[in-house]
C-alpha atoms as a PDB file:
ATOM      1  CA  UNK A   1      28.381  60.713 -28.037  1.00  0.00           C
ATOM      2  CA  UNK A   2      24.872  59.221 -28.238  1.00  0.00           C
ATOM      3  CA  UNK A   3      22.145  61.523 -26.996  1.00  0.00           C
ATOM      4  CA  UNK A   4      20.354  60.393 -23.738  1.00  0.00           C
ATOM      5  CA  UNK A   5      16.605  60.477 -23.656  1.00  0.00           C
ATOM      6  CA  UNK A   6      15.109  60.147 -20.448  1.00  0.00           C
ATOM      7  CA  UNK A   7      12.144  58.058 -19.617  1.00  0.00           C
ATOM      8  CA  UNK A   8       9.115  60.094 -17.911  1.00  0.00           C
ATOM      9  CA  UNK A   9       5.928  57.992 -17.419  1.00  0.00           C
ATOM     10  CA  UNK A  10       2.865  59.509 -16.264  1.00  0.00           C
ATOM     11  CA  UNK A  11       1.297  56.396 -15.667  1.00  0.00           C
ATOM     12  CA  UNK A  12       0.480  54.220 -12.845  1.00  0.00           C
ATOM     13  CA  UNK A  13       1.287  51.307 -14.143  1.00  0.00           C
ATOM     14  CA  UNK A  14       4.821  51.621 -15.890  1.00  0.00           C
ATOM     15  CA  UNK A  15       6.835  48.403 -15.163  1.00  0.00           C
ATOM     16  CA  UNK A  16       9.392  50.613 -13.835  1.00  0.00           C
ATOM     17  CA  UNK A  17       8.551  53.488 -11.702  1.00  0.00           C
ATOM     18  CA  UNK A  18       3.965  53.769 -12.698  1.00  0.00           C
ATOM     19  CA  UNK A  19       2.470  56.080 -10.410  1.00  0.00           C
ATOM     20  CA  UNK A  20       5.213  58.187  -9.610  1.00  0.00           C
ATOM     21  CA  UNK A  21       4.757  60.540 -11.763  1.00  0.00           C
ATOM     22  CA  UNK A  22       1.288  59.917 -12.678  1.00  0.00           C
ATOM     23  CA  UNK A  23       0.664  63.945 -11.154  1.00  0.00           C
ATOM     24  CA  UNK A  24       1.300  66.565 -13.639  1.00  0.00           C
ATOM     25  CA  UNK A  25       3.530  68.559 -11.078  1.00  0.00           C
ATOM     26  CA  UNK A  26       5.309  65.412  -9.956  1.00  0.00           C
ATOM     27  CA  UNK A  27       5.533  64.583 -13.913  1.00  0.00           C
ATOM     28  CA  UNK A  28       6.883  67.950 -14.647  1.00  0.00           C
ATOM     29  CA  UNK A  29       9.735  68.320 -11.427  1.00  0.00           C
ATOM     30  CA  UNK A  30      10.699  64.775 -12.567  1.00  0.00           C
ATOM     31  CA  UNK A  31      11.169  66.430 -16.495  1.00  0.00           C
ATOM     32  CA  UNK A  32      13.351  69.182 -14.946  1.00  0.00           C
ATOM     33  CA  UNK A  33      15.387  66.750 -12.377  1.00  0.00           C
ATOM     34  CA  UNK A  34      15.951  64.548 -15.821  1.00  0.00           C
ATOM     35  CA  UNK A  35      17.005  67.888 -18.327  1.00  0.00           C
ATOM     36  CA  UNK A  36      19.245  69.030 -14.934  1.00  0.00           C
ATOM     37  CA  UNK A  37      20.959  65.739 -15.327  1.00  0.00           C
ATOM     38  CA  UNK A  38      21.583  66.104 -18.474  1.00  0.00           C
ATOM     39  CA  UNK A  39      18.654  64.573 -20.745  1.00  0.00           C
ATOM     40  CA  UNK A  40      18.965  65.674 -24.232  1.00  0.00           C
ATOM     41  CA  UNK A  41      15.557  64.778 -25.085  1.00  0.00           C
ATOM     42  CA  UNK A  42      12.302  63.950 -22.421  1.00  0.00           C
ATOM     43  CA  UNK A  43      10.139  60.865 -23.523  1.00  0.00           C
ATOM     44  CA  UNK A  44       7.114  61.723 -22.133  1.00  0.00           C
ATOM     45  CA  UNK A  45       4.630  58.668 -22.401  1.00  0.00           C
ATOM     46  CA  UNK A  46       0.513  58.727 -20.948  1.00  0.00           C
ATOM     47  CA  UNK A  47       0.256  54.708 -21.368  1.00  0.00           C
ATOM     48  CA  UNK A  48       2.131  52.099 -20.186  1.00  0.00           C
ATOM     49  CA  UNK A  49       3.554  49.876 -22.733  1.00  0.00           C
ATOM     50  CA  UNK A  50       4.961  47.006 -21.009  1.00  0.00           C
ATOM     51  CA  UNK A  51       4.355  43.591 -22.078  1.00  0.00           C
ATOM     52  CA  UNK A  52       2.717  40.883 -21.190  1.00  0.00           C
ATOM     53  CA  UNK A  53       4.324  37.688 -19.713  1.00  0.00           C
ATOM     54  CA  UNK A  54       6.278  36.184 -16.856  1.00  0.00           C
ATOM     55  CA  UNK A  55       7.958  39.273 -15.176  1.00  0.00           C
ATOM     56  CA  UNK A  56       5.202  41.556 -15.367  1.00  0.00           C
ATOM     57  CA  UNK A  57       1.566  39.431 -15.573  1.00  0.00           C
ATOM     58  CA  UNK A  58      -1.088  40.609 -17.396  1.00  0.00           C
ATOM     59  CA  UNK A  59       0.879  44.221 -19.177  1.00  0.00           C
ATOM     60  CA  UNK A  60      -0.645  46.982 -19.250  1.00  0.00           C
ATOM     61  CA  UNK A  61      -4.007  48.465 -19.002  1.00  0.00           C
ATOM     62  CA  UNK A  62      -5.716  50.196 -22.049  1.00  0.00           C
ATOM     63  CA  UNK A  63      -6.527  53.937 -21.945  1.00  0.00           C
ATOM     64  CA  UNK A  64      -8.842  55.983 -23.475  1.00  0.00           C
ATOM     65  CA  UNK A  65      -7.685  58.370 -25.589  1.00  0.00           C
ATOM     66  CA  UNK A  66      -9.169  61.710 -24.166  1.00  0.00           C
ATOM     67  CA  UNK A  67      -7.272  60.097 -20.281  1.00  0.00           C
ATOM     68  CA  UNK A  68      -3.992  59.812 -22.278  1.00  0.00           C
ATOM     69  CA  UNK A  69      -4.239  63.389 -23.419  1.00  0.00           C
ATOM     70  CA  UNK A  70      -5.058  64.737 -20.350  1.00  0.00           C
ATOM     71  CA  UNK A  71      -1.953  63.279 -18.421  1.00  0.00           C
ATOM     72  CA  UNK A  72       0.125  64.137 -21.423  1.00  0.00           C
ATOM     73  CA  UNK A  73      -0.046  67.711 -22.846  1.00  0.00           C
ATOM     74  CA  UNK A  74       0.289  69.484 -19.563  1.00  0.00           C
ATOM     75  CA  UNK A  75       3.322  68.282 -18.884  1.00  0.00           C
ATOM     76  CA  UNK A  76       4.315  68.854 -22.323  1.00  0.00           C
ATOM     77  CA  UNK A  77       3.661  72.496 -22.511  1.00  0.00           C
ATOM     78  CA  UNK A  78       5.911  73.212 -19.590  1.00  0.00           C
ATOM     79  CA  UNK A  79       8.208  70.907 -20.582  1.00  0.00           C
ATOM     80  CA  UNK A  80       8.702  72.046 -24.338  1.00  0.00           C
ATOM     81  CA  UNK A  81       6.791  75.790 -23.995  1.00  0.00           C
ATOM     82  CA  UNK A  82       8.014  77.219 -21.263  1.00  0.00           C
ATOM     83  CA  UNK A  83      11.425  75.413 -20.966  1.00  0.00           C
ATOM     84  CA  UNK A  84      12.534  74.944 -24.372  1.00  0.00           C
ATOM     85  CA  UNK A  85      13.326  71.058 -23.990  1.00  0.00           C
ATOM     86  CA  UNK A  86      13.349  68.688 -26.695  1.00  0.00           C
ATOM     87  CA  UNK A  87      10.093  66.449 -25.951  1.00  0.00           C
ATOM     88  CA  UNK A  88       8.945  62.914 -27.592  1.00  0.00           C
ATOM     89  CA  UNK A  89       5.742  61.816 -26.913  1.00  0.00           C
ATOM     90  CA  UNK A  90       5.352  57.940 -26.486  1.00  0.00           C
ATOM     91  CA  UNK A  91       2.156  56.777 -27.836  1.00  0.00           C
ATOM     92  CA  UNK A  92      -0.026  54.438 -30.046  1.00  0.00           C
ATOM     93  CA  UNK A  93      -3.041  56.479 -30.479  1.00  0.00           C
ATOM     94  CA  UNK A  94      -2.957  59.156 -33.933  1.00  0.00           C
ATOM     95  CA  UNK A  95      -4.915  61.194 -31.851  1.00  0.00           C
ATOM     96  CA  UNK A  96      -3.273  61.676 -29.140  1.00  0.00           C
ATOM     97  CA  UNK A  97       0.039  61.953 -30.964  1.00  0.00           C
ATOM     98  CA  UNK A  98      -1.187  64.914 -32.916  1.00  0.00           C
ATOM     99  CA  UNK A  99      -2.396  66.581 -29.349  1.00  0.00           C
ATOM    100  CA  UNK A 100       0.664  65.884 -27.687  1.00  0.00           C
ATOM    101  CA  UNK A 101       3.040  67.289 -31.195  1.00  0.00           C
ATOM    102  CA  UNK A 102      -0.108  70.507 -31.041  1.00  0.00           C
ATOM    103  CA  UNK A 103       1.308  70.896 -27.694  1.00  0.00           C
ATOM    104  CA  UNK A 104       5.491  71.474 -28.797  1.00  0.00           C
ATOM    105  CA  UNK A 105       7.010  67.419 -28.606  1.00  0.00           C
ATOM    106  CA  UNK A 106       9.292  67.417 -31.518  1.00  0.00           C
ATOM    107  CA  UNK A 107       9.650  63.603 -31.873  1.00  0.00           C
ATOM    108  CA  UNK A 108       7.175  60.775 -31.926  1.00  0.00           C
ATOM    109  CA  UNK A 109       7.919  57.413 -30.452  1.00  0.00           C
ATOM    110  CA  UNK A 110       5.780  54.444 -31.707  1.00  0.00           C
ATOM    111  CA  UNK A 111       6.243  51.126 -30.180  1.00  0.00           C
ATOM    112  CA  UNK A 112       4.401  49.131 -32.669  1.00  0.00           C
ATOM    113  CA  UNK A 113       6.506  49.324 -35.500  1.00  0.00           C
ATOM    114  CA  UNK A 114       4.195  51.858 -37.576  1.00  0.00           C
ATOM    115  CA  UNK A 115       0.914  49.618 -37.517  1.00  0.00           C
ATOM    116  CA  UNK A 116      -1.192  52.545 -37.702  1.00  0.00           C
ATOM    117  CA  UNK A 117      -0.559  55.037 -40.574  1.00  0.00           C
ATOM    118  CA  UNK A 118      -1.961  57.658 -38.833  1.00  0.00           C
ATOM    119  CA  UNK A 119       0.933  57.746 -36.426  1.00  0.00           C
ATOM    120  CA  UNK A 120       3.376  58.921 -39.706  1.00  0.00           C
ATOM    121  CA  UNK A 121       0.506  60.836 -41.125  1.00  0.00           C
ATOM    122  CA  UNK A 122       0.521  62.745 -37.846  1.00  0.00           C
ATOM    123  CA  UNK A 123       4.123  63.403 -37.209  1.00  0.00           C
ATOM    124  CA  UNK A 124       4.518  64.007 -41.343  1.00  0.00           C
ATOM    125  CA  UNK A 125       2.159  66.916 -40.831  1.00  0.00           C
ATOM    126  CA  UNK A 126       4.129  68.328 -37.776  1.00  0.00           C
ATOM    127  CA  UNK A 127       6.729  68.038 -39.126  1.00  0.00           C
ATOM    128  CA  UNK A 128       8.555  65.408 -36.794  1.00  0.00           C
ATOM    129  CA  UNK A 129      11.062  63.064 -36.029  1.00  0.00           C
ATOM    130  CA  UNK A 130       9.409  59.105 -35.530  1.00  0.00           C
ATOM    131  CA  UNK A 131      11.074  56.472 -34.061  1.00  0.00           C
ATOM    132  CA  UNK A 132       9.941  53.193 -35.339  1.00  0.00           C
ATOM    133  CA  UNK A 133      10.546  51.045 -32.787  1.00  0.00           C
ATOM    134  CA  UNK A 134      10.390  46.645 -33.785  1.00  0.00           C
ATOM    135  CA  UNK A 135       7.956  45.051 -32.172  1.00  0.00           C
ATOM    136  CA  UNK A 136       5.436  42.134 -32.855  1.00  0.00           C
ATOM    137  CA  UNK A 137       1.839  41.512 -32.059  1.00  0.00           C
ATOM    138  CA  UNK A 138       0.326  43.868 -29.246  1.00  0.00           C
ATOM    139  CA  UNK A 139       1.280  43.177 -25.669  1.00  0.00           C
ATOM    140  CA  UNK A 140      -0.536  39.624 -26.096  1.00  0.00           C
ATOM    141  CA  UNK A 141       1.846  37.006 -24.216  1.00  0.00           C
ATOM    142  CA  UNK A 142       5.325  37.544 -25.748  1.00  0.00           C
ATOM    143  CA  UNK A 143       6.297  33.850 -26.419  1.00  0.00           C
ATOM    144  CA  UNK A 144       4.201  33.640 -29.555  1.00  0.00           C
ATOM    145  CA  UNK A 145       6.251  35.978 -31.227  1.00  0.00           C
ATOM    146  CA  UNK A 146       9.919  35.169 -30.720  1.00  0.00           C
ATOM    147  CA  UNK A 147       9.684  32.589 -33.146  1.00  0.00           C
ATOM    148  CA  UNK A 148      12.505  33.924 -35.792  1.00  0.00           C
ATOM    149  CA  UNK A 149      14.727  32.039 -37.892  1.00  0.00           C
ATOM    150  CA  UNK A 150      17.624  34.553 -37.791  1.00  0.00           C
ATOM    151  CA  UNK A 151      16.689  36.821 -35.589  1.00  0.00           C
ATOM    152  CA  UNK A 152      19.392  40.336 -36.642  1.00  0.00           C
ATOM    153  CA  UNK A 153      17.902  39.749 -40.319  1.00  0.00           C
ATOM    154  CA  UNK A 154      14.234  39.300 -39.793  1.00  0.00           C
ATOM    155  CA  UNK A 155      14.190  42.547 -37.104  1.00  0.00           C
ATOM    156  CA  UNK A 156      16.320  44.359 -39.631  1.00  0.00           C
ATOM    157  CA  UNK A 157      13.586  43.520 -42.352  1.00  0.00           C
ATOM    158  CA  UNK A 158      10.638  43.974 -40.647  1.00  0.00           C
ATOM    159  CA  UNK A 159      11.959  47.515 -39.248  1.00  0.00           C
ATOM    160  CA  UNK A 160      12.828  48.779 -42.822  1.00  0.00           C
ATOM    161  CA  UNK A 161       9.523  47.551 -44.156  1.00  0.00           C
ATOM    162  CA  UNK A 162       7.823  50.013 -41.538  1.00  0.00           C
ATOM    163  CA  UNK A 163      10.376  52.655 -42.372  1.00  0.00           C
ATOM    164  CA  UNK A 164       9.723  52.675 -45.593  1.00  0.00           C
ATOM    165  CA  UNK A 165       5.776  52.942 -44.761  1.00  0.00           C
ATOM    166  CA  UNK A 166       6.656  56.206 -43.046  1.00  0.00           C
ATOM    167  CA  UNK A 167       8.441  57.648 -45.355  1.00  0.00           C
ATOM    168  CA  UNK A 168       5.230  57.098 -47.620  1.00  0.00           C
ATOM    169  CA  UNK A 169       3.216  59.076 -45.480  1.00  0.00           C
ATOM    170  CA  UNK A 170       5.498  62.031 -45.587  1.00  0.00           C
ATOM    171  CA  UNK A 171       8.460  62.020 -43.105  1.00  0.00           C
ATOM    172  CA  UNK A 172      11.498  61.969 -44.757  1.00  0.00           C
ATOM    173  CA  UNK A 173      14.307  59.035 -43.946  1.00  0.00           C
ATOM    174  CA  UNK A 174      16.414  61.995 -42.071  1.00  0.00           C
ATOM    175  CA  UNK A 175      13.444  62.070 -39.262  1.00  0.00           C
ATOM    176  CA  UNK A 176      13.592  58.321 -39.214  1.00  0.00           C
ATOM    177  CA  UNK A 177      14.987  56.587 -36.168  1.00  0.00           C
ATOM    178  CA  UNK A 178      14.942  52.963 -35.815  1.00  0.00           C
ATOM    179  CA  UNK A 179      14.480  51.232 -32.175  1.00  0.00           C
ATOM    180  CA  UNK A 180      15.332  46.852 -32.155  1.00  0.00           C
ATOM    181  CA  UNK A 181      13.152  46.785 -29.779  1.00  0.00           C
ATOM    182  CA  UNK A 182      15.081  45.370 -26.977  1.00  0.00           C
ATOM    183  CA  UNK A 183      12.537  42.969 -24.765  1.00  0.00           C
ATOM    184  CA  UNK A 184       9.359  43.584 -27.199  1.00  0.00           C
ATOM    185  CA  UNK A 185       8.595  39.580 -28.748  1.00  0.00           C
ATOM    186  CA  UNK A 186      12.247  38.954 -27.796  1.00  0.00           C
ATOM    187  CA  UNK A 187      13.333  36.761 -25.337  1.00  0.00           C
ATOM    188  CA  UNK A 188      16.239  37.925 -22.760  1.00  0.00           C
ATOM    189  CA  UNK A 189      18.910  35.924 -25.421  1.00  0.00           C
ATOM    190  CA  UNK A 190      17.135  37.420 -28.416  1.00  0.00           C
ATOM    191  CA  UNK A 191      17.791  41.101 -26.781  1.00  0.00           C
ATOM    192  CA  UNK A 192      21.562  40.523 -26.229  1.00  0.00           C
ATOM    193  CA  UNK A 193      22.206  39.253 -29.668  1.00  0.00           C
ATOM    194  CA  UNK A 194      20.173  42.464 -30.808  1.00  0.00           C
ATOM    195  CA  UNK A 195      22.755  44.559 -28.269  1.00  0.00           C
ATOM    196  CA  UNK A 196      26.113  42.453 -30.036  1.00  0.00           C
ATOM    197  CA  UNK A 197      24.684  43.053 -33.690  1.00  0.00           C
ATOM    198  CA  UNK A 198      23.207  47.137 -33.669  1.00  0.00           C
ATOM    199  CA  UNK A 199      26.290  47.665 -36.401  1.00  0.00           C
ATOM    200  CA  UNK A 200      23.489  46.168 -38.791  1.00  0.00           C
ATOM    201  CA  UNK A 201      21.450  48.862 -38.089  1.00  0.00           C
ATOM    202  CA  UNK A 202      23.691  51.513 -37.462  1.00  0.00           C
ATOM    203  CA  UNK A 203      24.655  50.715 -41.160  1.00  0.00           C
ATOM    204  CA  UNK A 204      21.224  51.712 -42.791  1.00  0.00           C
ATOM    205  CA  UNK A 205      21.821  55.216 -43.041  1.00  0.00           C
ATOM    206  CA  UNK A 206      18.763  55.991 -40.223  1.00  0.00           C
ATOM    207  CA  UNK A 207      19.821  56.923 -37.033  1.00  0.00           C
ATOM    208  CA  UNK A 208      19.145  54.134 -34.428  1.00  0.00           C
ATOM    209  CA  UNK A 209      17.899  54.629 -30.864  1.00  0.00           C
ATOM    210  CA  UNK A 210      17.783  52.000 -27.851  1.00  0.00           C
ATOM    211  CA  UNK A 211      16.383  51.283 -25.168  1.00  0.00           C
ATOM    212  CA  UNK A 212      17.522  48.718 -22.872  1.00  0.00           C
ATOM    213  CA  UNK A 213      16.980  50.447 -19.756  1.00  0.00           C
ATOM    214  CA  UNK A 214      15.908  48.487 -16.517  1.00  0.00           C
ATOM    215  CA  UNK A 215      14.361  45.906 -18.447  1.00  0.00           C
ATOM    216  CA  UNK A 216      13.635  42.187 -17.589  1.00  0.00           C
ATOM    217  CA  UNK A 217      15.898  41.152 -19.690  1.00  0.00           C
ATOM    218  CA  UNK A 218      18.938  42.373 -17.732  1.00  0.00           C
ATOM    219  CA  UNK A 219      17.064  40.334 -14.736  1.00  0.00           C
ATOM    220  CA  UNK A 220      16.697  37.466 -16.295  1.00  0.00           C
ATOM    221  CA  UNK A 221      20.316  37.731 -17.811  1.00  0.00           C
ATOM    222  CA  UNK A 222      21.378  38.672 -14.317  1.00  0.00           C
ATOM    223  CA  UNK A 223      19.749  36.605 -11.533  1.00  0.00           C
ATOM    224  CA  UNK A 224      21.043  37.866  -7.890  1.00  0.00           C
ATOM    225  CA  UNK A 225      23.139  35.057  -6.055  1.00  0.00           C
ATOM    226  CA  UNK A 226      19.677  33.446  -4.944  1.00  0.00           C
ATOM    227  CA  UNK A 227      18.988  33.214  -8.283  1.00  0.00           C
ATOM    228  CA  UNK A 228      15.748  35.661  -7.834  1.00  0.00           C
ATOM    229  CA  UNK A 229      15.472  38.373 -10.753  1.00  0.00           C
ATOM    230  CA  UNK A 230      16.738  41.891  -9.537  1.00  0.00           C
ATOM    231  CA  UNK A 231      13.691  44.801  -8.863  1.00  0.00           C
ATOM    232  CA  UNK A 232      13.652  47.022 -11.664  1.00  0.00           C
ATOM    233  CA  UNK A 233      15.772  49.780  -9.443  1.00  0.00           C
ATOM    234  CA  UNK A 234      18.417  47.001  -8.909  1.00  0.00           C
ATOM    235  CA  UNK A 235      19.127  46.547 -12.808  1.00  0.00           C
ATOM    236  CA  UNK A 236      21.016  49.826 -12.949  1.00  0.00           C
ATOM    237  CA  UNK A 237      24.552  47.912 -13.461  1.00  0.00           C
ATOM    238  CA  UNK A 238      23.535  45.397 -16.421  1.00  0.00           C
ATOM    239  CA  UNK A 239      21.720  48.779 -18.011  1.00  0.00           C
ATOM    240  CA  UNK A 240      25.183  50.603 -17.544  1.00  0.00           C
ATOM    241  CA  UNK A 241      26.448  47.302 -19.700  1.00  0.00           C
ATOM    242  CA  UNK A 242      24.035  47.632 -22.316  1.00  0.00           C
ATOM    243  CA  UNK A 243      24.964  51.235 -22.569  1.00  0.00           C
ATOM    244  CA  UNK A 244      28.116  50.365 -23.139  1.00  0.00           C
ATOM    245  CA  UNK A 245      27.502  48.414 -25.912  1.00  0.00           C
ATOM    246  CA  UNK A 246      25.501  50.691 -27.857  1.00  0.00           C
ATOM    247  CA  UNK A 247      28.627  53.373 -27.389  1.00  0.00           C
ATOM    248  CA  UNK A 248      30.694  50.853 -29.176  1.00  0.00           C
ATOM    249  CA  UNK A 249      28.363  50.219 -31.743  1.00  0.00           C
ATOM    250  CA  UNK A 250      27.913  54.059 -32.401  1.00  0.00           C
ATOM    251  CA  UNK A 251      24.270  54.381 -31.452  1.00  0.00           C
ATOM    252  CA  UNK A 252      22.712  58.146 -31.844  1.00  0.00           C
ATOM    253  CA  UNK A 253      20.568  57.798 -29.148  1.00  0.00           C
ATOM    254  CA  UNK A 254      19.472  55.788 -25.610  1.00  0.00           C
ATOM    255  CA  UNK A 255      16.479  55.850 -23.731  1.00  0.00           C
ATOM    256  CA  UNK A 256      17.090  55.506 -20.205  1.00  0.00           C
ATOM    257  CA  UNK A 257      15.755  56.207 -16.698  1.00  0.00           C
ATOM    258  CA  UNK A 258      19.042  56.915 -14.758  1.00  0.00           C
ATOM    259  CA  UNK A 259      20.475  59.780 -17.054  1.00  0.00           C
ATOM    260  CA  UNK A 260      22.863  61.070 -14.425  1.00  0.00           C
ATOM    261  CA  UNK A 261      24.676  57.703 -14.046  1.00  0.00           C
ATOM    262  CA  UNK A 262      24.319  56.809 -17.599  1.00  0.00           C
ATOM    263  CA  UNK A 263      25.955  60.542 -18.901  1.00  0.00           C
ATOM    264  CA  UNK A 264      28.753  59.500 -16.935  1.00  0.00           C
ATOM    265  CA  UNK A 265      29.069  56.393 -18.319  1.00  0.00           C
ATOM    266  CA  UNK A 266      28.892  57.454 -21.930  1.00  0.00           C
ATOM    267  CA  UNK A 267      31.359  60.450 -21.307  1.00  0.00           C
ATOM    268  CA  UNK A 268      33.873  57.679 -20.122  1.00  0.00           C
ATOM    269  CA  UNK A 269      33.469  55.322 -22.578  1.00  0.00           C
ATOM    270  CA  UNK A 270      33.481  57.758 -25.147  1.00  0.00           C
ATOM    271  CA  UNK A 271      37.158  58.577 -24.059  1.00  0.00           C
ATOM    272  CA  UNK A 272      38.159  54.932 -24.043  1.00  0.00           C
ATOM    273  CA  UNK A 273      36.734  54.139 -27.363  1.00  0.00           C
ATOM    274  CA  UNK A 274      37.648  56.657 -29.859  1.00  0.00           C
ATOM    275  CA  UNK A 275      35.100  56.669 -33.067  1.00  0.00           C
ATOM    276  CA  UNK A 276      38.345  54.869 -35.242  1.00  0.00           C
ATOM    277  CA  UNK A 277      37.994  52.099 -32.776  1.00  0.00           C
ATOM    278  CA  UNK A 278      34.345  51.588 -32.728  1.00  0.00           C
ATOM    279  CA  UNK A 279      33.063  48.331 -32.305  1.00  0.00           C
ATOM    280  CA  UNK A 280      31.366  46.859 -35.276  1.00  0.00           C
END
């Protein structure tokens, strides 16, 4: 069964659910609610990554470093110090990833595909799991970047390329997750092909994480019967789909808002697909 890694952003400008939690108490009773539910692992995250384009305008909004740390670490001690949950921390900045790994994460989540090396330098020294999640340019209008001649192999590539970089700087392949990157420079098509082909990365020997949770591209796959694109709390059913698919495909982990509804999902389809009838 994969794990489930629910999303907590203390941000107020998340494209799903910025500002909520943006409070370090309302951040850390939101951690608990998700490990109650039955979160394996909390992504904790202190800037928005969304990106740029049609569904959600300009992205997100820069922050400084020292801001990021601040609305990170608290939330982080209770969450990993004082109840013993597994914690990633979801950021860009070397700096604030060694604050946030100084304050007991375990795992560090980097959406740009290792473009820093002090993001692997960092975790190397902590000792950490990274997720190298694909992704090209940085939150600039997405369209310029979908531009792939076969799409499974060029992701696949550029992925292992950045891989390989962190394993360079010290964290061995066994603390290597990779992330396709479902609606980062990929159009809504581009992310379901990713969905129908993760056997090509399962097959690397990393373990491979997604994350398709709430994202435009289930709106845009999955217009309501006006043809408008579902809110982001409305995209809980084509999520539950996506899920599905990465059961098939043997995922190890997902990263998703809803954890209750999407444990009970994976328990079920778990049951229906056995691992000798896993879909490729």
């Amino acid at each position: 069964m994969p794990e489930l890694w629910g999303v907590l952003n203390v941000t107020p400008d998340s494209f799903s659910d910025g500002g909520r939690y943006l409070e370090a108490h309302a951040a850390i009773e939101h951690g608990r609610r998700l490990l109650h539910e039955g979160a394996d692992v909390v992504d904790v995250g202190g800037e928005s990554s969304r990106p740029a384009g049609r569904t959600y305008g300009a992205g997100f909004a820069r922050v400084p470093s020292a801001d990021e740390i601040a609305r990170v670490v608290p939330v982080i001690e209770v969450l990993a110090g004082e109840l013993g949950a597994r914690v990633s921390i979801d950021t860009v900045k070397p700096e604030v990833a060694s604050a946030a790994l100084a304050a007991g994460a375990q795992i560090l989540n980097d959406v740009r595909c290792a473009e820093d090396p002090g993001l692997a330098e960092a975790a190397a020294a902590a000792g950490a799991d990274y997720v190298v999640m694909h992704n090209r340019g940085r939150g600039e209008v997405r369209s310029p970047h979908t531009d792939y001649q076969d799409l499974v192999p060029e992701v696949l590539d550029e992925l292992l390329a950045a891989a390989r970089r962190v394993e360079q700087a010290g964290v061995p392949k066994t603390a290597i997750w990779l992330d396709p990157g479902l609606g980062f420079a990929k159009t809504a098509r581009q992310s379901a092909d990713l969905l129908s082909s993760l056997g090509a990365f399962t097959k690397t020997g990393y373990r491979v994480i997604v994350g398709p949770s709430r994202k435009s591209f289930i709106a845009e796959l999955a217009p309501d019967p006006g043809g408008r694109q579902p809110p982001t709390d409305d995209r809980i059913g084509g999520t539950a789909a996506a899920v599905a698919m990465c059961v098939a495909a043997r995922v190890h982990a997902v990263r998703v808002h809803d954890v209750h509804v999407m444990r009970q999902l994976v328990r079920v389809a778990e049951a229906l697909w056995p691992s000798d009838e896993a879909t490729p």
